[in-house]
C-alpha atoms as a PDB file:
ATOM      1  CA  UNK A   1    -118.156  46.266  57.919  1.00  0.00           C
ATOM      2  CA  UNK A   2    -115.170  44.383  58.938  1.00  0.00           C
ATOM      3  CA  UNK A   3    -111.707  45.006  58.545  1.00  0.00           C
ATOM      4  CA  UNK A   4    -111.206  42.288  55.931  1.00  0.00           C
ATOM      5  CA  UNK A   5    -113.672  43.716  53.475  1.00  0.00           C
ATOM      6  CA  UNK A   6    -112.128  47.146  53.630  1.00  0.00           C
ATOM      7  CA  UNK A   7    -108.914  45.554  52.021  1.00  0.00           C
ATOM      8  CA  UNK A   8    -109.059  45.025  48.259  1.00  0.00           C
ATOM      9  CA  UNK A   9    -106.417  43.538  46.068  1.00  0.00           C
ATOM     10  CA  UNK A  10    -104.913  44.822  42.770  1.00  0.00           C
ATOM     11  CA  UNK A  11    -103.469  42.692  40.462  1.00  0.00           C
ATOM     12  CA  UNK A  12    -101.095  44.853  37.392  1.00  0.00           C
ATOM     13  CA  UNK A  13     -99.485  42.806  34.458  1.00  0.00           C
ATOM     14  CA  UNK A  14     -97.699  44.245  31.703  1.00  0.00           C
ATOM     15  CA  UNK A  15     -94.752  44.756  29.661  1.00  0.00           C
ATOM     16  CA  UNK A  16     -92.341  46.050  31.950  1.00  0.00           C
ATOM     17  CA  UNK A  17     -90.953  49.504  31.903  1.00  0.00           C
ATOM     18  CA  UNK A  18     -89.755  52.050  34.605  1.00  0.00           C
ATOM     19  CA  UNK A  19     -92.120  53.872  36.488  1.00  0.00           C
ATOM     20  CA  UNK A  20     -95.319  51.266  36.966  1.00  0.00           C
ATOM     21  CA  UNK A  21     -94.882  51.011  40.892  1.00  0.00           C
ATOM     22  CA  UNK A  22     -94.825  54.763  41.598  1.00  0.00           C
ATOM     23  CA  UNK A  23     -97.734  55.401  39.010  1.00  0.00           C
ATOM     24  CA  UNK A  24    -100.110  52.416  40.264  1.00  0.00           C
ATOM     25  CA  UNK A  25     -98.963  53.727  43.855  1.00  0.00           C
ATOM     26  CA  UNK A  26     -99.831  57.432  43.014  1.00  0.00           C
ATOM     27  CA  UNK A  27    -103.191  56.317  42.352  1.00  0.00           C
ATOM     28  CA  UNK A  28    -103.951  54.513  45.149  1.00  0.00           C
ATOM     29  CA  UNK A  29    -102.392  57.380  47.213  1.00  0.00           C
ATOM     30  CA  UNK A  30    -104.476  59.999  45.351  1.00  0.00           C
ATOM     31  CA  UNK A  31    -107.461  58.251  46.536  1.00  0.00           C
ATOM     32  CA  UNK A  32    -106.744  57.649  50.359  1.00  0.00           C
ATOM     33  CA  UNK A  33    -105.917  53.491  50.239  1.00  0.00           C
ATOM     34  CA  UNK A  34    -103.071  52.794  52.414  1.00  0.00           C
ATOM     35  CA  UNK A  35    -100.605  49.998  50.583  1.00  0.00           C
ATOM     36  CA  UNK A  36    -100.463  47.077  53.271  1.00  0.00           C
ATOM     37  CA  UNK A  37     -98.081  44.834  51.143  1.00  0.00           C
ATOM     38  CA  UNK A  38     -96.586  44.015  47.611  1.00  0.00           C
ATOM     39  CA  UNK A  39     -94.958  41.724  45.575  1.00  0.00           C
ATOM     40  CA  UNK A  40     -93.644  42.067  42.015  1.00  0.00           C
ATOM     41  CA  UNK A  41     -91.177  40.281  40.016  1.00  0.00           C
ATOM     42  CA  UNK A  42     -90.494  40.109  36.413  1.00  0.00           C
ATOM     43  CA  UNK A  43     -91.433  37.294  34.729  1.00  0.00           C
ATOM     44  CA  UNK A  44     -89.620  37.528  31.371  1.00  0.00           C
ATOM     45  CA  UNK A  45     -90.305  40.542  29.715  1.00  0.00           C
ATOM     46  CA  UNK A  46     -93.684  41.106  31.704  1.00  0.00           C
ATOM     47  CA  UNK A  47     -93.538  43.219  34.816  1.00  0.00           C
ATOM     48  CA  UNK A  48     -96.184  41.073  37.609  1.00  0.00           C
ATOM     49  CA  UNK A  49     -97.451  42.778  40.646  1.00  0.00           C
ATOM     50  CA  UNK A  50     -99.693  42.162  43.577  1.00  0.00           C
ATOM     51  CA  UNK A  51    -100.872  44.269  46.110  1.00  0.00           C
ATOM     52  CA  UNK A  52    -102.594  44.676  49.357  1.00  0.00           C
ATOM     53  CA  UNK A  53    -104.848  47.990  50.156  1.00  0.00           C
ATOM     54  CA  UNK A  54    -106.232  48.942  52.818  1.00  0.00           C
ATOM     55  CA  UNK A  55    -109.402  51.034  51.891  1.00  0.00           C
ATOM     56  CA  UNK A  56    -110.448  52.311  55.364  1.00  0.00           C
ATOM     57  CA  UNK A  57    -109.855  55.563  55.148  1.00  0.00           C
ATOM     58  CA  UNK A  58    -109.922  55.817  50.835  1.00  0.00           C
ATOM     59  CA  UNK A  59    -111.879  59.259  49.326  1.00  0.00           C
ATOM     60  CA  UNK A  60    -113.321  57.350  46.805  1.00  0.00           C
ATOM     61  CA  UNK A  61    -115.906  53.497  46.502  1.00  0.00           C
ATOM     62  CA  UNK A  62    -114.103  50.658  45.154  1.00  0.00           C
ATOM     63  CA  UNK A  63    -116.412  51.563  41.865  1.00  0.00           C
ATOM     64  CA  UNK A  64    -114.169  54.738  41.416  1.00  0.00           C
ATOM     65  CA  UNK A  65    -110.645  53.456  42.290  1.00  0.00           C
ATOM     66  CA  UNK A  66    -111.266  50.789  39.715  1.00  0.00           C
ATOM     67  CA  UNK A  67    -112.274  53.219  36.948  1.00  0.00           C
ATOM     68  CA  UNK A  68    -109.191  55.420  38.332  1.00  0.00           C
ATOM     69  CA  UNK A  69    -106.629  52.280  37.952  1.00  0.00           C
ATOM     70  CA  UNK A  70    -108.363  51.387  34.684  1.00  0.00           C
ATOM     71  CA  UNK A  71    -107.529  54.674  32.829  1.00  0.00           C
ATOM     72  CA  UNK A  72    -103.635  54.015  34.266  1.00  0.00           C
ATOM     73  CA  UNK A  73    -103.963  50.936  32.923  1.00  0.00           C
ATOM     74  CA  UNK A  74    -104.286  52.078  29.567  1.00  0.00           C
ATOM     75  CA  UNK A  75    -102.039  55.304  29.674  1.00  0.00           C
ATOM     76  CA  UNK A  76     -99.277  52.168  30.503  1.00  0.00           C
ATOM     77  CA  UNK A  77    -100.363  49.098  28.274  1.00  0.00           C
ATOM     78  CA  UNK A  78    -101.047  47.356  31.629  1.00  0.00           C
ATOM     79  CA  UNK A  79    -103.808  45.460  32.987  1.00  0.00           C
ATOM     80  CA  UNK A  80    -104.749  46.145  36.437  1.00  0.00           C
ATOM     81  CA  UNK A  81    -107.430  44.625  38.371  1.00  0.00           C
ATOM     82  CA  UNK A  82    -108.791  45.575  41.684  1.00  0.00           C
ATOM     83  CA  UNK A  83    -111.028  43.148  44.119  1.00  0.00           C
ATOM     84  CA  UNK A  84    -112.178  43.103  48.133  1.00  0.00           C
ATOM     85  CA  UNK A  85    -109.696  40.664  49.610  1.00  0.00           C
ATOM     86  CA  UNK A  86    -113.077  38.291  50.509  1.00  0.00           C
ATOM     87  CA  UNK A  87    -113.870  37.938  46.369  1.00  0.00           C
ATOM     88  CA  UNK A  88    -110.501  37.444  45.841  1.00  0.00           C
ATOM     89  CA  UNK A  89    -110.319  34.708  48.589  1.00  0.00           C
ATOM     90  CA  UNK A  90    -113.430  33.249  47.463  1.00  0.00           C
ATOM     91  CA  UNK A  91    -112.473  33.124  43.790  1.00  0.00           C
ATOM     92  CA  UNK A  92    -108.643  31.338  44.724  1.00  0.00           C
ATOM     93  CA  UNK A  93    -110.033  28.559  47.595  1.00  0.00           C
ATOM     94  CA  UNK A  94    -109.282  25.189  47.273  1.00  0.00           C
END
């Protein structure tokens, strides 16, 4: 397996409100993925986020973390998505 597909990416969008970093983050850190980089900004009232993971050492299958981030998701109103960095790439090529 490379290195790439060990890195997902995870997408939140939402109303904003305090607290959405450190929650998304605890769950990420609660499973073992190592945050790489991320960008938010707020985009009128909606909070936007993107992330890169590093799941190379994560406790848990991708399967897992994104039925973890899911049930976040709607204790916060948020969406949040998570994808391997290569579907993401493939999906966004020009």
């Amino acid at each position: 397996m490379s290195i790439a597909s060990q890195r997902i990416i995870v997408t939140v969008v939402g109303h904003d409100r305090t607290g959405i970093i450190a929650e998304v983050s605890r769950v990420l850190a609660d499973a073992g993925v190592n945050i790489l980089d991320i960008s938010q900004t707020l985009l009128g009232e909606f909070f936007v986020m993107i992330l890169l993971g590093d799941m190379a050492r994560a406790s848990v299958a991708l399967d897992t973390l994104k039925a973890s981030l899911a049930h976040k998701a709607g204790d916060l109103g948020l969406r949040i998505d998570a994808q391997h960095e290569d579907v993401f790439k493939f999906m966004h090529r020009v």
